[in-house]
N, C-alpha and C. Protein backbone atom coordinates (compact mmCIF):
# COMPACT_ATOMS: atom_id res chain seq x y z
N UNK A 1 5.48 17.61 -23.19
CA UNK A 1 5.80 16.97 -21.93
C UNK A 1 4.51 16.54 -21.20
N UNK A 2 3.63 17.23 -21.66
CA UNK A 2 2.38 16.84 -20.52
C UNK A 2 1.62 16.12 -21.20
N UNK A 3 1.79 15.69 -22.71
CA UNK A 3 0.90 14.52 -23.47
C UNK A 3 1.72 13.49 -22.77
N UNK A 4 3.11 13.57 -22.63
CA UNK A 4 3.53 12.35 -22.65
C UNK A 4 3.51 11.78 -21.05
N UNK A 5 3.30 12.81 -20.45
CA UNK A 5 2.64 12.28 -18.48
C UNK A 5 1.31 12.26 -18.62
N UNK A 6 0.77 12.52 -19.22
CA UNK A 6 -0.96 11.88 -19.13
C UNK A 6 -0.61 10.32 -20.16
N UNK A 7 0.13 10.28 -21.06
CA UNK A 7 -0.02 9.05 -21.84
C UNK A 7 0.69 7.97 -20.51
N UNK A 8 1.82 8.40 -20.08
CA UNK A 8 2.22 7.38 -19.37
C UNK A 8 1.11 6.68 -17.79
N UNK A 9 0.51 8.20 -17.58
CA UNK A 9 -0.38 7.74 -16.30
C UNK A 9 -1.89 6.90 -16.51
N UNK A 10 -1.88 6.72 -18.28
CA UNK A 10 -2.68 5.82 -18.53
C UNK A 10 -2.36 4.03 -18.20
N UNK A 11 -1.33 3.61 -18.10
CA UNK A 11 -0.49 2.53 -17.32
C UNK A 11 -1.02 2.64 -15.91
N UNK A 12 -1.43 1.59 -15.22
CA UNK A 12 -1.79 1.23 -14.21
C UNK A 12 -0.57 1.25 -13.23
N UNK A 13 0.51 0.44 -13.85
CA UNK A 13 2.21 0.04 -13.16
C UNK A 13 2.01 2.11 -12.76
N UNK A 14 2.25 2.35 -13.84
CA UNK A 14 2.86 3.73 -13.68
C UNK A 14 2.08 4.41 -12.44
N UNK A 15 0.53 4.33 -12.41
CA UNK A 15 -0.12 5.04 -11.51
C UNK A 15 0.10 4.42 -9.75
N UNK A 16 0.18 3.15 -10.24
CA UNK A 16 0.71 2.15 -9.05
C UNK A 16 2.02 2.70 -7.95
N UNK A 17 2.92 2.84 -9.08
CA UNK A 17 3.77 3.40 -8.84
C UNK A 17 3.99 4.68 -7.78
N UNK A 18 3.00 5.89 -8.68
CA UNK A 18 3.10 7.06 -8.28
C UNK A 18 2.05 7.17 -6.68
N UNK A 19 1.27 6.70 -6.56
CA UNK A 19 0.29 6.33 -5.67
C UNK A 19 0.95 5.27 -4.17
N UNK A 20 1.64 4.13 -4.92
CA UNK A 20 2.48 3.75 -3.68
C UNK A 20 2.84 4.10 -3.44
N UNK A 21 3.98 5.12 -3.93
CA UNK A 21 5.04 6.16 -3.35
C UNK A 21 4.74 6.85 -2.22
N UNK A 22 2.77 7.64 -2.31
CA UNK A 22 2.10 8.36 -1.99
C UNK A 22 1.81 7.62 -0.42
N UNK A 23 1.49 6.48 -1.16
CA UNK A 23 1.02 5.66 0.36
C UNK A 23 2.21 4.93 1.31
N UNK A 24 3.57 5.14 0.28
CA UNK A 24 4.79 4.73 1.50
C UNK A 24 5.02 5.93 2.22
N UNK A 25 4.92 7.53 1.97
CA UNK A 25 5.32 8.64 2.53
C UNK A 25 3.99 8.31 3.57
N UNK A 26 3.14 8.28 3.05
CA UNK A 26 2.14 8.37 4.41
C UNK A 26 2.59 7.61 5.64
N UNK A 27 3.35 6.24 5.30
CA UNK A 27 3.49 5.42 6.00
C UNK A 27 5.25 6.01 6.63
N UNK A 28 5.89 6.73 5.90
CA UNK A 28 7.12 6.48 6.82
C UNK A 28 7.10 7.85 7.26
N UNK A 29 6.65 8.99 7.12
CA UNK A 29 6.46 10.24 7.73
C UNK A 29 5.44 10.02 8.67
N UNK A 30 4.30 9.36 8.87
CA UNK A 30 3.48 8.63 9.89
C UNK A 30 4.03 8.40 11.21
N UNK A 31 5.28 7.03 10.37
CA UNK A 31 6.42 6.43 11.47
C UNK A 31 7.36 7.19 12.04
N UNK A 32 7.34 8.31 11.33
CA UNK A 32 8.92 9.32 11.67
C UNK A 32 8.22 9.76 13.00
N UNK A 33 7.22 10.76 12.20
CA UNK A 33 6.76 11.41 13.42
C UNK A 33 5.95 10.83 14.76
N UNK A 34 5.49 9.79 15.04
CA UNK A 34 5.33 8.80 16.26
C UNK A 34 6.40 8.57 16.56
N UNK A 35 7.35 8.28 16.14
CA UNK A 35 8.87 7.69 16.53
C UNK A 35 9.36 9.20 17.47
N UNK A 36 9.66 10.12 16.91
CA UNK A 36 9.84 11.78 17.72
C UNK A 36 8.65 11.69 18.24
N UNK A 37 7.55 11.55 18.50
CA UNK A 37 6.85 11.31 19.56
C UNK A 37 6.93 10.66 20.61
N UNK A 38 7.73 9.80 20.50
CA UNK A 38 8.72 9.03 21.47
C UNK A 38 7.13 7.39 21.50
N UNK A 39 6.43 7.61 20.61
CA UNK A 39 6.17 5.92 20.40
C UNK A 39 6.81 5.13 20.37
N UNK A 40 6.61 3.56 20.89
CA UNK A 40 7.16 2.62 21.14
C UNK A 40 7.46 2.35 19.56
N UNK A 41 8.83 1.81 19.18
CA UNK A 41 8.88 1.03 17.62
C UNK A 41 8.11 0.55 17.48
N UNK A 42 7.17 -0.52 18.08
CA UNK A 42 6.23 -1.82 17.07
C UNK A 42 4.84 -0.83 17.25
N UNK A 43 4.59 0.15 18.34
CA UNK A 43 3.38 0.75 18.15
C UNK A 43 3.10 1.61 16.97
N UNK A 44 4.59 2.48 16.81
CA UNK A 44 4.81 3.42 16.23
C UNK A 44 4.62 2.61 14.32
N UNK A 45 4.94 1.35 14.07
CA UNK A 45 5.33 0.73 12.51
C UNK A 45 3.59 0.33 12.82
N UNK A 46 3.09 -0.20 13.44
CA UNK A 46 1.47 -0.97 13.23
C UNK A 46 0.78 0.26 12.82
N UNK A 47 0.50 1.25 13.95
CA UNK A 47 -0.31 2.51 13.47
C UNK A 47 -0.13 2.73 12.13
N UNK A 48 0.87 3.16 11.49
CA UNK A 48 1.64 3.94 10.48
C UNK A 48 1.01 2.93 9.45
N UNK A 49 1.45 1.94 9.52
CA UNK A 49 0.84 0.61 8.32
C UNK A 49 -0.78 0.74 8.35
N UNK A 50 -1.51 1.07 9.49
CA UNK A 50 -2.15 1.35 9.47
C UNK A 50 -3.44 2.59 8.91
N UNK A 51 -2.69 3.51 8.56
CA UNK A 51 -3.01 4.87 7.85
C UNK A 51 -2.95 4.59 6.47
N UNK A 52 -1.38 4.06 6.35
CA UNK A 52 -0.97 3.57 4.78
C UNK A 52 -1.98 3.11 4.21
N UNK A 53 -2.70 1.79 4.68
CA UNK A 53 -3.74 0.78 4.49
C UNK A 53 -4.66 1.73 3.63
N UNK A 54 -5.00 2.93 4.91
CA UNK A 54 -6.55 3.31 4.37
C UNK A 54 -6.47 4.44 3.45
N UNK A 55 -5.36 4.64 3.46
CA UNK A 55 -4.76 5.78 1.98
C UNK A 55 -4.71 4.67 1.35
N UNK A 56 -4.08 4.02 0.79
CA UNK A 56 -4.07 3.09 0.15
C UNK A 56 -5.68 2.44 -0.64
N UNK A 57 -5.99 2.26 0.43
CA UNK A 57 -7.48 1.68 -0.01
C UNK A 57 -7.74 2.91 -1.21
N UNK A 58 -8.25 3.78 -0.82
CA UNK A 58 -9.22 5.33 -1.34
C UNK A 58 -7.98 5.49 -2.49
N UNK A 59 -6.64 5.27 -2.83
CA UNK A 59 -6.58 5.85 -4.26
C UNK A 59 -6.68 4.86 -4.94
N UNK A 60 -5.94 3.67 -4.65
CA UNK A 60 -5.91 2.21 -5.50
C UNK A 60 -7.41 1.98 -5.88
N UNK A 61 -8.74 2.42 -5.20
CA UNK A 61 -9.88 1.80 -5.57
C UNK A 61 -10.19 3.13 -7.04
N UNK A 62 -9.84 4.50 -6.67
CA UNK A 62 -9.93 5.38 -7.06
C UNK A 62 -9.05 5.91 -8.48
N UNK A 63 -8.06 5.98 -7.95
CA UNK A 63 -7.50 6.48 -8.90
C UNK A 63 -5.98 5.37 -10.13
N UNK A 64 -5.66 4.13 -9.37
CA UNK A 64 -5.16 3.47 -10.07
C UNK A 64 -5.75 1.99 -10.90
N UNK A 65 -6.92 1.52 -9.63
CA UNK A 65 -7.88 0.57 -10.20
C UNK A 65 -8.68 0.35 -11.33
N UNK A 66 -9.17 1.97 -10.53
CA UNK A 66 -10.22 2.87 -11.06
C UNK A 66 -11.49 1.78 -11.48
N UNK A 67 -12.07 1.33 -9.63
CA UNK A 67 -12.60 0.05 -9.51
C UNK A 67 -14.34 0.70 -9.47
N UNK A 68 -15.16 -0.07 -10.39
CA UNK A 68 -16.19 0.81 -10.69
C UNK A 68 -17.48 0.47 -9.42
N UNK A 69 -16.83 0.22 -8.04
CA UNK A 69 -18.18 0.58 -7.03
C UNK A 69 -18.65 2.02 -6.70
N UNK A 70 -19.65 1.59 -7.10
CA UNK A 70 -20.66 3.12 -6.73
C UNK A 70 -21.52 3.37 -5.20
N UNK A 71 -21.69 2.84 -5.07
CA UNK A 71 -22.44 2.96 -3.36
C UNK A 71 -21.61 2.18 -2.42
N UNK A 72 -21.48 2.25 -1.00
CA UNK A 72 -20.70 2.05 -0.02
C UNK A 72 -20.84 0.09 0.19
N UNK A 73 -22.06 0.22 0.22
CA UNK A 73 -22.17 -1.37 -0.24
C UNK A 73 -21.79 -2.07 -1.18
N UNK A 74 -20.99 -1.36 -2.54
CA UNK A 74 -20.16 -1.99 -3.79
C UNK A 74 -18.86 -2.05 -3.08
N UNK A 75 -18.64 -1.23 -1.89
CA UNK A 75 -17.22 -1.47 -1.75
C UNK A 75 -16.66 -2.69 -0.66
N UNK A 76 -17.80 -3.08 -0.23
CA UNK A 76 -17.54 -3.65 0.97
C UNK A 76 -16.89 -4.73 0.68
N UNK A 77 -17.05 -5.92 -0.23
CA UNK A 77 -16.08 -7.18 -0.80
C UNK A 77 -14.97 -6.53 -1.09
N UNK A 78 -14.03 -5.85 -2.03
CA UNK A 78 -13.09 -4.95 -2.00
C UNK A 78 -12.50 -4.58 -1.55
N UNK A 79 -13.33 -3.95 -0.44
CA UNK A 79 -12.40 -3.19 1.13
C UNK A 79 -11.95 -4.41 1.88
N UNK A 80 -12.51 -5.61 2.18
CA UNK A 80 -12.37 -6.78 2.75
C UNK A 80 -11.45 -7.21 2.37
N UNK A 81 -11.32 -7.83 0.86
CA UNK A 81 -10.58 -8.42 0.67
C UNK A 81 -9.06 -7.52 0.77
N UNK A 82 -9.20 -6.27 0.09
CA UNK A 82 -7.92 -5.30 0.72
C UNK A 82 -7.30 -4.91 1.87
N UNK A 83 -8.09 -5.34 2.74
CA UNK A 83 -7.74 -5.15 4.00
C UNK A 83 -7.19 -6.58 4.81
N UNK A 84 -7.90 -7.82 4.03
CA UNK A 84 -7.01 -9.41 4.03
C UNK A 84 -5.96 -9.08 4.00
N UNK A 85 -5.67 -8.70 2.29
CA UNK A 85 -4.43 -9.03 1.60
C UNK A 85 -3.42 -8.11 2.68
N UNK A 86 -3.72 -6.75 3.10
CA UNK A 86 -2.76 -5.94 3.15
C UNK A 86 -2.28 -6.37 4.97
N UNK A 87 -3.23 -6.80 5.42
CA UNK A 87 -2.86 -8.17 6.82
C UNK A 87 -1.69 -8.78 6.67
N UNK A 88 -1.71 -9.22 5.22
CA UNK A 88 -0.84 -10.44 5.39
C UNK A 88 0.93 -9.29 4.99
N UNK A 89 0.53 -8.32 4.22
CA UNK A 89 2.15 -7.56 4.04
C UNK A 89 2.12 -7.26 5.57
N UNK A 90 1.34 -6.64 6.15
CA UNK A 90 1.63 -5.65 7.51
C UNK A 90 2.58 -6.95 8.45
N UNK A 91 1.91 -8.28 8.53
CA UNK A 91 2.40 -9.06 9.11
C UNK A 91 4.12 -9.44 8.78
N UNK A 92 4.45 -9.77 6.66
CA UNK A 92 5.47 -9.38 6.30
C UNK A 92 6.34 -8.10 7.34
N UNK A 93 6.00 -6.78 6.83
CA UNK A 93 6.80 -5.77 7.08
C UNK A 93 6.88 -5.12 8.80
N UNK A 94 5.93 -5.86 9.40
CA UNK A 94 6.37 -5.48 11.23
C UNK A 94 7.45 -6.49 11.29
N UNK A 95 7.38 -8.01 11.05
CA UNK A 95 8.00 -8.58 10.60
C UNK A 95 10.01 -8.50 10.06
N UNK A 96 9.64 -7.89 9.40
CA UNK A 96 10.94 -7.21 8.71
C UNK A 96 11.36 -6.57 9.66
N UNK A 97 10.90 -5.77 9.88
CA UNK A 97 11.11 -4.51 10.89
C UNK A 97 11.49 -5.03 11.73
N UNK A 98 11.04 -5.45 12.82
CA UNK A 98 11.74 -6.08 13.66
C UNK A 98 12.95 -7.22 13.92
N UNK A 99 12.64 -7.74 12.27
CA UNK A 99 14.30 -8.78 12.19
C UNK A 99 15.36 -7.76 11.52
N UNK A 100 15.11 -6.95 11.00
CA UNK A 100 16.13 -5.81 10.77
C UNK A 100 16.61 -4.60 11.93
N UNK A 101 15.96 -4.23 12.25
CA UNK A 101 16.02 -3.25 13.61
C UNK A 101 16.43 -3.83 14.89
N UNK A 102 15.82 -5.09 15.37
CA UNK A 102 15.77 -5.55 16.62
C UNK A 102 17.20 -6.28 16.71
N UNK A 103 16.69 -7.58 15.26
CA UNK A 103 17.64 -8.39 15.72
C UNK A 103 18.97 -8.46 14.82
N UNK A 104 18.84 -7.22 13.80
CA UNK A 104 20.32 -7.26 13.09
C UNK A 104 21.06 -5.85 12.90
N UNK A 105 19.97 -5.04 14.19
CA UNK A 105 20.63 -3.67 14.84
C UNK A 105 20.56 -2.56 13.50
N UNK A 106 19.88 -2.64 12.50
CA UNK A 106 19.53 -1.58 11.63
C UNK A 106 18.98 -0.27 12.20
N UNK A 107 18.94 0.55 12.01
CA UNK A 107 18.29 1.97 11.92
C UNK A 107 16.87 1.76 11.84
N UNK A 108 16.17 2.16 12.98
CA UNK A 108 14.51 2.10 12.56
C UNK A 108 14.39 2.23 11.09
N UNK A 109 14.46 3.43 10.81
CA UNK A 109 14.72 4.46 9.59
C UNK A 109 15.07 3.32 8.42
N UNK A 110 15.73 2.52 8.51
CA UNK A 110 16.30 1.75 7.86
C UNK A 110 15.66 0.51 7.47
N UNK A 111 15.45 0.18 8.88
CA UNK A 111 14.79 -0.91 8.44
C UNK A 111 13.45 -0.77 8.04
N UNK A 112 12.68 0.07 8.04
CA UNK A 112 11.18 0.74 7.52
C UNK A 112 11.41 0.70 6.57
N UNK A 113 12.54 0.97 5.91
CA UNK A 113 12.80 1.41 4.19
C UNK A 113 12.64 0.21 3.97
N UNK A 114 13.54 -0.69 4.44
CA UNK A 114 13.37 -2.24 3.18
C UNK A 114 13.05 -2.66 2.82
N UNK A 115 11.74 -2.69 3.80
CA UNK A 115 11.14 -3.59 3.73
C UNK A 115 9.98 -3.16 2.97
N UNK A 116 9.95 -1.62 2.60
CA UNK A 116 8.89 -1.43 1.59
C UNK A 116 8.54 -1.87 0.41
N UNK A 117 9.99 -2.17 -0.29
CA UNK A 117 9.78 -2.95 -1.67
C UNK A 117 9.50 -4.11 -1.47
N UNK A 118 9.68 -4.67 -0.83
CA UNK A 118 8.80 -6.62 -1.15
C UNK A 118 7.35 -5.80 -0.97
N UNK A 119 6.90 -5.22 0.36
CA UNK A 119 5.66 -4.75 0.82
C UNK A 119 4.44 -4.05 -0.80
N UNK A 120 5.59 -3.29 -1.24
CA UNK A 120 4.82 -2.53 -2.39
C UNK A 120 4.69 -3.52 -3.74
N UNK A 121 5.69 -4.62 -4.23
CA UNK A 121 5.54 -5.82 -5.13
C UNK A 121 4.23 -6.60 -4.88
N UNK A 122 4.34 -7.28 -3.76
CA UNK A 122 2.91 -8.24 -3.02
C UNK A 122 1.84 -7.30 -3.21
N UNK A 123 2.06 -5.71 -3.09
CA UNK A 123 0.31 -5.14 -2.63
C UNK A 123 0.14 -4.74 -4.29
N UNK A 124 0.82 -4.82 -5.09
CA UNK A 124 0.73 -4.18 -6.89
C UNK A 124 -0.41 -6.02 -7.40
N UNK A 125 0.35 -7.02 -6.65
CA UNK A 125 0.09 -8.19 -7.34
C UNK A 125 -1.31 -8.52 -6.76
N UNK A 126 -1.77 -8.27 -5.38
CA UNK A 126 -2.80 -8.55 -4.20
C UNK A 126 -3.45 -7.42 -5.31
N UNK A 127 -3.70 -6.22 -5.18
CA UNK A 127 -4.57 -5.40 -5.76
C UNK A 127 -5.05 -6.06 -7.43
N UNK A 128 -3.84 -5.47 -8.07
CA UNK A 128 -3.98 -6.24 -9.67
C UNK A 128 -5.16 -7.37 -9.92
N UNK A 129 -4.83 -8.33 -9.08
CA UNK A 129 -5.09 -9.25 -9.74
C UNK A 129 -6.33 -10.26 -8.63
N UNK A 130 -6.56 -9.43 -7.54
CA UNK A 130 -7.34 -10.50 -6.31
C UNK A 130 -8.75 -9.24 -5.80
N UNK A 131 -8.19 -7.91 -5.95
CA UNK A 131 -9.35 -7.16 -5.10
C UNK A 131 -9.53 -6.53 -6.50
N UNK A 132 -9.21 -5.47 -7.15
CA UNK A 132 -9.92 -4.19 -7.95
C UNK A 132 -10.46 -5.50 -9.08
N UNK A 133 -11.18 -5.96 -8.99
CA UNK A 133 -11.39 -6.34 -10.32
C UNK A 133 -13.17 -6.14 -10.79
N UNK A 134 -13.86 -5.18 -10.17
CA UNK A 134 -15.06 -5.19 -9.98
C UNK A 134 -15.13 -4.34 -11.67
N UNK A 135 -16.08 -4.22 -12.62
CA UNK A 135 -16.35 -4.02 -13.43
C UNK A 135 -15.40 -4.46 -14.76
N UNK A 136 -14.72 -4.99 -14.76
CA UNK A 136 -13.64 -5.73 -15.35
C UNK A 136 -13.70 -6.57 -16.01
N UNK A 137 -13.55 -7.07 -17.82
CA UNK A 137 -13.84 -8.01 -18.93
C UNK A 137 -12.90 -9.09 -18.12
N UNK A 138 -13.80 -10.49 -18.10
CA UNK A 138 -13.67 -11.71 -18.08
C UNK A 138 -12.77 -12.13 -18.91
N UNK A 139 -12.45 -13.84 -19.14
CA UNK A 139 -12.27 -14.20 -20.23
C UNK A 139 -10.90 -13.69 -21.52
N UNK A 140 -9.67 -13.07 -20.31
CA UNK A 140 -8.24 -13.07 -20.56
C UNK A 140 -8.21 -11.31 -21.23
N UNK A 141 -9.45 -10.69 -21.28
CA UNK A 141 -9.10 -9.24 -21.44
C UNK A 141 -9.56 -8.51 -20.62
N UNK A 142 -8.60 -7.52 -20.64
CA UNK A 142 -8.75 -6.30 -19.18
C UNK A 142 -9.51 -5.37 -19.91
């Protein structure tokens, strides 16, 4: 059993996977608990997307990229451009959030959920294929 979870966590999808998961709990236990904090909804979903982001950043560069900058200055194009791309979901999923919650009366709760899967598709394709690519064969092989 454990050859065959180290063989599978050699797959990027797979680590992607297990790691988004990681970085949607950050993001909706984030939101839960600001929300029982009695945060405003749109304060309470920005922050939260916000944490996600930078969890996000530190395993995707780390542990699913496995993007080969070594000093803080290798990361800085990287972090940039990850922090573009993930602009443009946050904008998507407050987005969502608010046309699900506000204006078609969903469940906070609810509408946070939905909108994670488009959110987690766009950030697999944005990472893949636009930011981790630092030490990486040219020329159609990975």
């Amino acid at each position: 059993m454990k050859k065959l979870i180290l063989k599978m966590y050699e797959n990027d999808v797979i680590r992607y996977i297990f790691w988004g998961g990681c970085t949607t709990l950050v993001n909706l236990v984030s939101f839960y608990l600001m929300r029982i904090a009695g945060l405003p909804l749109m304060a309470a979903n920005i922050i939260s997307i916000i944490l996600a982001i930078l969890f996000a950043y530190v395993v995707n560069s780390r542990f699913v990229f496995h993007d080969s900058c070594e000093t803080l200055k290798d990361h800085i194009q990287p972090f940039v451009k990850f922090i573009s791309a993930r602009l443009v979901t946050m904008v998507i999923e407050v987005g969502g959030v608010w046309l699900l919650a506000v204006v078609m009366g969903f469940h906070d709760m609810v509408a946070k959920f939905c909108t994670q899967f488009l959110v987690l598709v766009l950030n697999y394709i944005f990472s893949k294929f636009l930011i981790f690519t630092t030490g990486k064969k040219t020329g159609g092989s990975k």
